[in-house]
Structures are given as structure tokens and as C-alpha cells.
PDB file of N, CA and C in Angstrom:
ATOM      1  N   UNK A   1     -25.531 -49.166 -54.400  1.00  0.00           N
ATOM      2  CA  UNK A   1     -26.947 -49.331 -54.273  1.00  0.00           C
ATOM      3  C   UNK A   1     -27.318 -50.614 -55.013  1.00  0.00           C
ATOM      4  N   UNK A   2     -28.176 -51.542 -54.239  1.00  0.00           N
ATOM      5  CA  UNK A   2     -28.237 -52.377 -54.819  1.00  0.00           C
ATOM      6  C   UNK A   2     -30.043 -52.477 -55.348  1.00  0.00           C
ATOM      7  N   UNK A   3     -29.856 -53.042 -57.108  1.00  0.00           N
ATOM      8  CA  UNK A   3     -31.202 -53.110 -57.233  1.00  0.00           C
ATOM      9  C   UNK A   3     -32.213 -54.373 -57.581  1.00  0.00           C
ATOM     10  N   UNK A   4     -33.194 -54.822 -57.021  1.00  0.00           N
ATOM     11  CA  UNK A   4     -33.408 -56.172 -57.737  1.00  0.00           C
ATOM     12  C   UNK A   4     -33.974 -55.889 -58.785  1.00  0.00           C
ATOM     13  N   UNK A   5     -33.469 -56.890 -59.833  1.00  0.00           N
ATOM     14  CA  UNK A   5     -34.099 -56.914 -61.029  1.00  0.00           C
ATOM     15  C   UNK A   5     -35.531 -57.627 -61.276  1.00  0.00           C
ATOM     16  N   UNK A   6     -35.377 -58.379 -60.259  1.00  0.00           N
ATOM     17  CA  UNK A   6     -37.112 -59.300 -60.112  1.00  0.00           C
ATOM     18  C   UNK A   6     -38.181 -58.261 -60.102  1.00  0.00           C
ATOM     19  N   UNK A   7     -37.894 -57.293 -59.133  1.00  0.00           N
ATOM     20  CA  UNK A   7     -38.641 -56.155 -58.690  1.00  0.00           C
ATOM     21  C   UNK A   7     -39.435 -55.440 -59.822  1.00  0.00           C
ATOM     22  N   UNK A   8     -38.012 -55.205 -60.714  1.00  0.00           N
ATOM     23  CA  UNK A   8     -38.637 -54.519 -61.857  1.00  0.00           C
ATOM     24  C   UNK A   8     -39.284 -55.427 -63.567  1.00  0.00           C
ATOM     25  N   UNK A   9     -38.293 -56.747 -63.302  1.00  0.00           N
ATOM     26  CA  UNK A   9     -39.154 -57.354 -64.113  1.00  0.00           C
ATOM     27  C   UNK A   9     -37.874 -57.274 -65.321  1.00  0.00           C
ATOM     28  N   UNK A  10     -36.823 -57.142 -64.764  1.00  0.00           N
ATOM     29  CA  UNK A  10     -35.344 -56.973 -66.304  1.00  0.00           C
ATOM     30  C   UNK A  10     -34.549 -57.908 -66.023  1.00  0.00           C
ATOM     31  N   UNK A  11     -33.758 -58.490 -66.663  1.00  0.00           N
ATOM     32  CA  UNK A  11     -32.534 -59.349 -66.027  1.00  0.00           C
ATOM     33  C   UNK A  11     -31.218 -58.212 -65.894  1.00  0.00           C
ATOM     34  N   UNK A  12     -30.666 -58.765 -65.002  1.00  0.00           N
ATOM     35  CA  UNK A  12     -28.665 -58.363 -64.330  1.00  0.00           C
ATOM     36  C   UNK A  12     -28.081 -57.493 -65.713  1.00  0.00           C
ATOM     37  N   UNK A  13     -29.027 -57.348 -66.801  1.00  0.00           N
ATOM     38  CA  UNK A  13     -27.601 -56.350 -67.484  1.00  0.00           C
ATOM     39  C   UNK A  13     -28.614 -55.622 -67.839  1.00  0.00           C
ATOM     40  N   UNK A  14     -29.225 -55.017 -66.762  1.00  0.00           N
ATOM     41  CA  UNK A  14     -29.626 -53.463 -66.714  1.00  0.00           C
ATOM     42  C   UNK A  14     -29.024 -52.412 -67.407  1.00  0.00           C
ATOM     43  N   UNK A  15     -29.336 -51.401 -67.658  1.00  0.00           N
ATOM     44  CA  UNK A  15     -28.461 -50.131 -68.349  1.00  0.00           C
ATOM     45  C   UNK A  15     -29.097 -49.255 -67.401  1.00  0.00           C
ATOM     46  N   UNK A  16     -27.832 -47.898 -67.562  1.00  0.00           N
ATOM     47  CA  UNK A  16     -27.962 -46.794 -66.811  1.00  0.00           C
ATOM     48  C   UNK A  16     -27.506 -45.508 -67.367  1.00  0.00           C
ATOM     49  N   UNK A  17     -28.355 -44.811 -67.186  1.00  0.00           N
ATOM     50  CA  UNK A  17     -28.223 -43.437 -67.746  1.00  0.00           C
ATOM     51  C   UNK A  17     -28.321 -41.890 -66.628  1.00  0.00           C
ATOM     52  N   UNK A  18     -27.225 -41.039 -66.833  1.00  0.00           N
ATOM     53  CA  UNK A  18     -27.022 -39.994 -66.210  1.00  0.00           C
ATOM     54  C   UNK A  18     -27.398 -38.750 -66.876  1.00  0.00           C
ATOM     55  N   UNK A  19     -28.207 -37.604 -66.325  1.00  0.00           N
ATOM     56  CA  UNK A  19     -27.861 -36.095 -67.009  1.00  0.00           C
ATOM     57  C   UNK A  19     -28.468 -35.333 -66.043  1.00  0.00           C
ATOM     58  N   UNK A  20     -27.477 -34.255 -66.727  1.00  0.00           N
ATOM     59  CA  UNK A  20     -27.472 -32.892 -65.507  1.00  0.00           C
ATOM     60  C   UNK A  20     -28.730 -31.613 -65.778  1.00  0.00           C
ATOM     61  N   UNK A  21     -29.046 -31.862 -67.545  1.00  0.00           N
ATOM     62  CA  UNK A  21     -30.037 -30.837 -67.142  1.00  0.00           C
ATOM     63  C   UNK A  21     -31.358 -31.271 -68.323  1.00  0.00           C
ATOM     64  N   UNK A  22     -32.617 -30.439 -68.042  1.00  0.00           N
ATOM     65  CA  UNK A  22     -33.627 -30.900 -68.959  1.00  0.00           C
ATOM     66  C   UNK A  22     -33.360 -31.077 -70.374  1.00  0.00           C
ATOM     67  N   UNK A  23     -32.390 -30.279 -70.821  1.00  0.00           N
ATOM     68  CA  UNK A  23     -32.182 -31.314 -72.511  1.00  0.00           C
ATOM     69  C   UNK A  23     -31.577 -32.241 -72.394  1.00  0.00           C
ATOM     70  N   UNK A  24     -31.019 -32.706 -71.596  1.00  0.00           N
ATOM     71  CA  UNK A  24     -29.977 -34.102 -71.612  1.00  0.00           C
ATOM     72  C   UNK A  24     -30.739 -35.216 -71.466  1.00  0.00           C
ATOM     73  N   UNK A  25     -31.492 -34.778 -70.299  1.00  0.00           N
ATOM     74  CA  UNK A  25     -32.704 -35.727 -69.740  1.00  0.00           C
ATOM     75  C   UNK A  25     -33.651 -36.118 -70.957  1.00  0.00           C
ATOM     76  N   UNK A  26     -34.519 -35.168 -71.458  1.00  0.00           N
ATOM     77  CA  UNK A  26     -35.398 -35.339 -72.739  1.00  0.00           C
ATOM     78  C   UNK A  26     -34.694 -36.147 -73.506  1.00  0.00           C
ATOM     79  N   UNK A  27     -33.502 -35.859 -74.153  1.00  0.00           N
ATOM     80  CA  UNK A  27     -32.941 -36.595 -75.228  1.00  0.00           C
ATOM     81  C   UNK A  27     -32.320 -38.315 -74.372  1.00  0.00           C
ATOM     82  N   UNK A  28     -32.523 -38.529 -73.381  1.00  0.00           N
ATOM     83  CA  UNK A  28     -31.954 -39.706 -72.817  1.00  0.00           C
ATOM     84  C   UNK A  28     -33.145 -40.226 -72.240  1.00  0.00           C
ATOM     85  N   UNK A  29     -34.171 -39.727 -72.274  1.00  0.00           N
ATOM     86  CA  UNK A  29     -35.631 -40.741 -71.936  1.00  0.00           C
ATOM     87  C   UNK A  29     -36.151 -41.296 -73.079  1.00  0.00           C
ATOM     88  N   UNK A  30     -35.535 -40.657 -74.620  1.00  0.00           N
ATOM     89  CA  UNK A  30     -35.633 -41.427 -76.072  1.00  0.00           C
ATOM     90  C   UNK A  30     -35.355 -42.228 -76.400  1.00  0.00           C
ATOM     91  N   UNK A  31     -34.613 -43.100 -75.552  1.00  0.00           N
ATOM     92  CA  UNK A  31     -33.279 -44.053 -75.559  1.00  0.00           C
ATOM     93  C   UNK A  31     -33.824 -45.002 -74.519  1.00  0.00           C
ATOM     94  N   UNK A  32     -33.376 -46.411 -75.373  1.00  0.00           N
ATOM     95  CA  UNK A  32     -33.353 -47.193 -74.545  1.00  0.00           C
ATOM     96  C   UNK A  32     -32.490 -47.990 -73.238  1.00  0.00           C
ATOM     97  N   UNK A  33     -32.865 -47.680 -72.104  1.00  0.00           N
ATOM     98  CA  UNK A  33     -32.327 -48.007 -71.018  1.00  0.00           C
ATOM     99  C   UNK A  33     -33.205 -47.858 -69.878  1.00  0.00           C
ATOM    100  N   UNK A  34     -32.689 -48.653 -68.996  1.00  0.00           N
ATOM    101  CA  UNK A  34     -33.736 -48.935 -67.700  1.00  0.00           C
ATOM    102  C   UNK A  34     -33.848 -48.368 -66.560  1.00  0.00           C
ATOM    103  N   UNK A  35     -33.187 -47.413 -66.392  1.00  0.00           N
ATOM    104  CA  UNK A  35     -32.636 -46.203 -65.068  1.00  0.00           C
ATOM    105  C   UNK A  35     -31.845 -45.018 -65.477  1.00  0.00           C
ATOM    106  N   UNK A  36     -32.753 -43.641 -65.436  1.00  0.00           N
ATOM    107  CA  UNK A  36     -31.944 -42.669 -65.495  1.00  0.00           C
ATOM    108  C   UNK A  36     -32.190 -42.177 -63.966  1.00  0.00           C
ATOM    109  N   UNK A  37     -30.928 -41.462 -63.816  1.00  0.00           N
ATOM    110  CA  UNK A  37     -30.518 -40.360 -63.135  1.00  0.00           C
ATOM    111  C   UNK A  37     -30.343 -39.029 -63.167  1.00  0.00           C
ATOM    112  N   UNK A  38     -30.923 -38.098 -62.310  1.00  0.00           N
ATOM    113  CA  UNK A  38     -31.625 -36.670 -62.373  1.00  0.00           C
ATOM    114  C   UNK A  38     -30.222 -36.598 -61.835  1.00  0.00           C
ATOM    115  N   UNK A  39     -28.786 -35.880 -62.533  1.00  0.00           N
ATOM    116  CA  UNK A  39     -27.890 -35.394 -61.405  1.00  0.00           C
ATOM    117  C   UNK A  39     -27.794 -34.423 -60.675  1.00  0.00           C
ATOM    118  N   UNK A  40     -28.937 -33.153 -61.072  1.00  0.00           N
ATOM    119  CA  UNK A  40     -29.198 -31.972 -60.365  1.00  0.00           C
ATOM    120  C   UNK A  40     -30.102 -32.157 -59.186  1.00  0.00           C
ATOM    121  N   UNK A  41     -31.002 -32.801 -59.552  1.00  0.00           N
ATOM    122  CA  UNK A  41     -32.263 -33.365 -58.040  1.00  0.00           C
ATOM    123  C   UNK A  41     -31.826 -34.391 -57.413  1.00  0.00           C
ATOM    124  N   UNK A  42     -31.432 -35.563 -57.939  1.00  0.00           N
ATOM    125  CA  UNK A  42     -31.089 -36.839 -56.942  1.00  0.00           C
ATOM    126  C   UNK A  42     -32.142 -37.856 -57.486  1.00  0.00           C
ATOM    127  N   UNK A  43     -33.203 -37.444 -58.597  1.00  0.00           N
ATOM    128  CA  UNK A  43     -34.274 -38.586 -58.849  1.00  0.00           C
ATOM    129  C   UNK A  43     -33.687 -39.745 -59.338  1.00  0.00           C
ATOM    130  N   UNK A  44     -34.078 -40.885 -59.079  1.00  0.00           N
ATOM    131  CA  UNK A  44     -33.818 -42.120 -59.609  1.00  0.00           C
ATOM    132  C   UNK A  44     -35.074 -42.397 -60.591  1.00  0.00           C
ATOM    133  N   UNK A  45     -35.321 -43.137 -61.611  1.00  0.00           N
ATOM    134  CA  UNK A  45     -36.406 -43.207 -62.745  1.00  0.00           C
ATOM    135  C   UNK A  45     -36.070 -44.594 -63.303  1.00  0.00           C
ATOM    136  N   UNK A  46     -37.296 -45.384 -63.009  1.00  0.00           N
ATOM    137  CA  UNK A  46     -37.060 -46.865 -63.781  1.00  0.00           C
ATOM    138  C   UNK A  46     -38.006 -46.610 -65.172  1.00  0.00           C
ATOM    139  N   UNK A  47     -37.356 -46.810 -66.256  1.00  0.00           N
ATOM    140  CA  UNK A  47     -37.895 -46.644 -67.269  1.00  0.00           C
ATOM    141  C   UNK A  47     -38.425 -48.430 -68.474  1.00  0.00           C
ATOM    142  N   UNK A  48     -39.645 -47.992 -67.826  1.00  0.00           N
ATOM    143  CA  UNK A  48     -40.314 -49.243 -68.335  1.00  0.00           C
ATOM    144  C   UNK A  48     -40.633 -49.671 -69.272  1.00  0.00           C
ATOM    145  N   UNK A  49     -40.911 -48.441 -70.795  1.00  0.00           N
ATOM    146  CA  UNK A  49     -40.975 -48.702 -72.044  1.00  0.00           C
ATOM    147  C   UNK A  49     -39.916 -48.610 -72.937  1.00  0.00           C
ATOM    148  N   UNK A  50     -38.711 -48.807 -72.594  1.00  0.00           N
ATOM    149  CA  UNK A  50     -37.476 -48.386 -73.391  1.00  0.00           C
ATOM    150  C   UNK A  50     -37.629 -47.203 -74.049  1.00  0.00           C
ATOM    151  N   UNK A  51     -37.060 -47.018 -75.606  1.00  0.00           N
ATOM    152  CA  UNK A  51     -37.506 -45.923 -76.244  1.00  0.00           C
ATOM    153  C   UNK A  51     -38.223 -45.153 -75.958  1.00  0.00           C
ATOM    154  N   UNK A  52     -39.588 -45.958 -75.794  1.00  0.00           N
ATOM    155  CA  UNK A  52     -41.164 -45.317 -75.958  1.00  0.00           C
ATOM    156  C   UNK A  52     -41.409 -44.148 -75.372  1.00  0.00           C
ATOM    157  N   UNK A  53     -41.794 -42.773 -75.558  1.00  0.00           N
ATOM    158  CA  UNK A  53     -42.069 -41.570 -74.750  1.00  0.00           C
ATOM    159  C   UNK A  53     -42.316 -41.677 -73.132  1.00  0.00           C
ATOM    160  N   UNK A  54     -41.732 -41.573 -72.625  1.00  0.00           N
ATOM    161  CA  UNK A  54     -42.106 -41.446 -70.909  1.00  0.00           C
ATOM    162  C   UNK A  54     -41.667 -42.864 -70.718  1.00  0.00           C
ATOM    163  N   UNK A  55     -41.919 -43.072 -69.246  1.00  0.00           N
ATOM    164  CA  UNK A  55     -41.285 -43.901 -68.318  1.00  0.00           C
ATOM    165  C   UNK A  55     -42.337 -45.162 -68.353  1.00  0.00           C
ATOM    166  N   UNK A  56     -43.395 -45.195 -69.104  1.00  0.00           N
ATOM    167  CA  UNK A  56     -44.457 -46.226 -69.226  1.00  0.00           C
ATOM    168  C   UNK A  56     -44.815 -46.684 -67.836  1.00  0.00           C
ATOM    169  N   UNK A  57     -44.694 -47.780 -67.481  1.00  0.00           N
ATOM    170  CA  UNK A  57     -45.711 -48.124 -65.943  1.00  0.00           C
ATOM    171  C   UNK A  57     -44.388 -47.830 -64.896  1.00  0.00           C
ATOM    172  N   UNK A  58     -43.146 -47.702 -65.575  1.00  0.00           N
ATOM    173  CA  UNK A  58     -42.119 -47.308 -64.600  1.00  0.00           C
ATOM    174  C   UNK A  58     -42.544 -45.477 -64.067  1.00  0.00           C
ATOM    175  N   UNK A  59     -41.374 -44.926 -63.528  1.00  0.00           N
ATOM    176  CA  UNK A  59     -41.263 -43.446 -62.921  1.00  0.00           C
ATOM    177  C   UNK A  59     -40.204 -43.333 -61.954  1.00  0.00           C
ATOM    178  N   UNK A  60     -40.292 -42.638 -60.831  1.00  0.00           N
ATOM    179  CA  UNK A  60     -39.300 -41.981 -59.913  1.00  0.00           C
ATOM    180  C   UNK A  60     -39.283 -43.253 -58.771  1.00  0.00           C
ATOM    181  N   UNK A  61     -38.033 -43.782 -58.430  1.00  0.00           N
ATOM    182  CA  UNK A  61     -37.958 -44.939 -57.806  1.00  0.00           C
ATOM    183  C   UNK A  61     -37.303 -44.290 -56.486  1.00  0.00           C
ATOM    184  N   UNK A  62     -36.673 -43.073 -56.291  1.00  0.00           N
ATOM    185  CA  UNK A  62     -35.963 -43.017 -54.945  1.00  0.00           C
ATOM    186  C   UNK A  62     -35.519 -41.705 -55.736  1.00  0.00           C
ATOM    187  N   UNK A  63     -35.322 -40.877 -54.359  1.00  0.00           N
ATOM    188  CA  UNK A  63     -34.670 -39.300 -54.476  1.00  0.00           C
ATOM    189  C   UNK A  63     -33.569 -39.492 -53.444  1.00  0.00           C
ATOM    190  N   UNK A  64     -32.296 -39.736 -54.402  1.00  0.00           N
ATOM    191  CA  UNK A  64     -31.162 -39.020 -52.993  1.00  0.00           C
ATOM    192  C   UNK A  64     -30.703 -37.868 -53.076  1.00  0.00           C
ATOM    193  N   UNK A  65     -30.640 -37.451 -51.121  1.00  0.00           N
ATOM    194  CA  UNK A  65     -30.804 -36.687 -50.809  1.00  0.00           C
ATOM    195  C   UNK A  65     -29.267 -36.081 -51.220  1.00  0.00           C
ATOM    196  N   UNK A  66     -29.548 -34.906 -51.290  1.00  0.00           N
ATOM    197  CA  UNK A  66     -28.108 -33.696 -51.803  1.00  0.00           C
ATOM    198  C   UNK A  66     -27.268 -34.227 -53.114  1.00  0.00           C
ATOM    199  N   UNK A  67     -28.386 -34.871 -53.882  1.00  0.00           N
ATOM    200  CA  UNK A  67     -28.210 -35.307 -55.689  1.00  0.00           C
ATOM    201  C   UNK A  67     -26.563 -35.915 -55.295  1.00  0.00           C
ATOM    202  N   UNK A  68     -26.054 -36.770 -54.691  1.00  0.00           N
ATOM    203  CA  UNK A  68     -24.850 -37.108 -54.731  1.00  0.00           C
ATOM    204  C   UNK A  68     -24.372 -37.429 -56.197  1.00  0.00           C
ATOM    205  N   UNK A  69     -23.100 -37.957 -56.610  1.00  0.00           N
ATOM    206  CA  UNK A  69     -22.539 -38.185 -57.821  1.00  0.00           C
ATOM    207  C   UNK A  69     -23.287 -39.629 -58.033  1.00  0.00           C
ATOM    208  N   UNK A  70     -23.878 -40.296 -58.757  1.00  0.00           N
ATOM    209  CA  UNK A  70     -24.302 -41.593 -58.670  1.00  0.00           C
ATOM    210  C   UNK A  70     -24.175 -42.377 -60.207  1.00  0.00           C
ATOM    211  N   UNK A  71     -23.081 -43.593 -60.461  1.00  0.00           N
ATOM    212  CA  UNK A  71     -22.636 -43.915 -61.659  1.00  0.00           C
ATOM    213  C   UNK A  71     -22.710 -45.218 -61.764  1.00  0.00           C
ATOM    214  N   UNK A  72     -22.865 -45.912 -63.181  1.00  0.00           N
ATOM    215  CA  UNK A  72     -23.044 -47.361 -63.037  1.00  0.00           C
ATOM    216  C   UNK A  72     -22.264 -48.355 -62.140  1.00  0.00           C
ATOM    217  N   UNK A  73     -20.987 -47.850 -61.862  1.00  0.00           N
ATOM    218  CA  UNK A  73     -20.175 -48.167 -60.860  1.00  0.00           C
ATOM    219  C   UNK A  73     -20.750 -48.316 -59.393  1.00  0.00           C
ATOM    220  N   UNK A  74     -21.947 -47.964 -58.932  1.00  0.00           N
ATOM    221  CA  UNK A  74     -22.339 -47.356 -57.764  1.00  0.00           C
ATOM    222  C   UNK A  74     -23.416 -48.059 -57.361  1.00  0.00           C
ATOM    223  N   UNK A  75     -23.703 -49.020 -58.532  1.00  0.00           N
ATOM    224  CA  UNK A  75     -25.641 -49.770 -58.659  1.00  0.00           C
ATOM    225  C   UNK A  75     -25.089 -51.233 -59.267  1.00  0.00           C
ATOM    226  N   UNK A  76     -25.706 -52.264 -58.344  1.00  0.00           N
ATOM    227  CA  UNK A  76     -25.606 -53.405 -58.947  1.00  0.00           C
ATOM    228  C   UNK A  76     -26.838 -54.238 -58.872  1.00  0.00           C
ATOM    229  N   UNK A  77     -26.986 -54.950 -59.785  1.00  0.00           N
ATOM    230  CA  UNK A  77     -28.302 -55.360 -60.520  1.00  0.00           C
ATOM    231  C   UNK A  77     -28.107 -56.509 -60.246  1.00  0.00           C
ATOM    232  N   UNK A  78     -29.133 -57.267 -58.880  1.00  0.00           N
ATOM    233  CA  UNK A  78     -28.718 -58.329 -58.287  1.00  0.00           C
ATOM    234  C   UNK A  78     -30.342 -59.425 -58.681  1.00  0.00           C
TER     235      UNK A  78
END
């Protein structure tokens, strides 16, 4: 999957974050990085304030369908 970084406003060394259930998630939206992944739903999430509580002007960028396996290996930040 390819993502532009213009789009979102980051440069090419994006970070990415995975978890499977609501505590993983909570404790990895505390953290700074620019894309988590819902691995139970399929949500994609651009996270716009780093650290900061919630996803700031970012949120849910794309739902794939049947939550496939999806890993930094899989997304390139063009």
C-alpha cells in the first residue's frame, strides 16, 4: 500500500504501529507514531498529534476489508 506523505503533511520515515485489541491500541495511541493499525477491524488511523491524546486533526484513513495481516513491510511512504 502505498502512502503519500505530502497528503498527510510527514516526510518518507513515517512510523507504524500494529494491535490486536483495545489495550494495545490505548497504550499505542500514547506513543508517538503516524499510522496505527486496528488488526481485529482492518482500520487504518493517521495519527496527527504524536503522543498527544487522540488522533488530533488525523483519524480512520481506510478500512480493509477481512482485517488482513498488514505490516510495515506492506506500506511505503512515497
Amino acid at each position: 500500500m502505498k502512502i503519500d506523505t505530502e497528503s498527510f503533511d510527514i516526510d518518507s520515515s513515517a512510523t507504524f504501529a500494529a494491535g490486536k485489541n483495545k489495550t494495545v491500541k490505548k497504550k499505542l495511541a500514547k506513543k508517538d507514531f503516524d499510522f496505527l493499525y486496528d488488526e481485529k477491524k482492518g482500520g487504518l488511523y493517521f495519527n496527527e498529534n504524536g503522543a498527544n491524546k487522540g488522533f488530533g486533526d488525523g483519524g480512520i484513513i481506510a478500512i480493509l476489508k477481512g482485517a488482513p495481516d498488514l505490516t510495515n513491510q506492506n506500506l511505503e511512504f512515497i
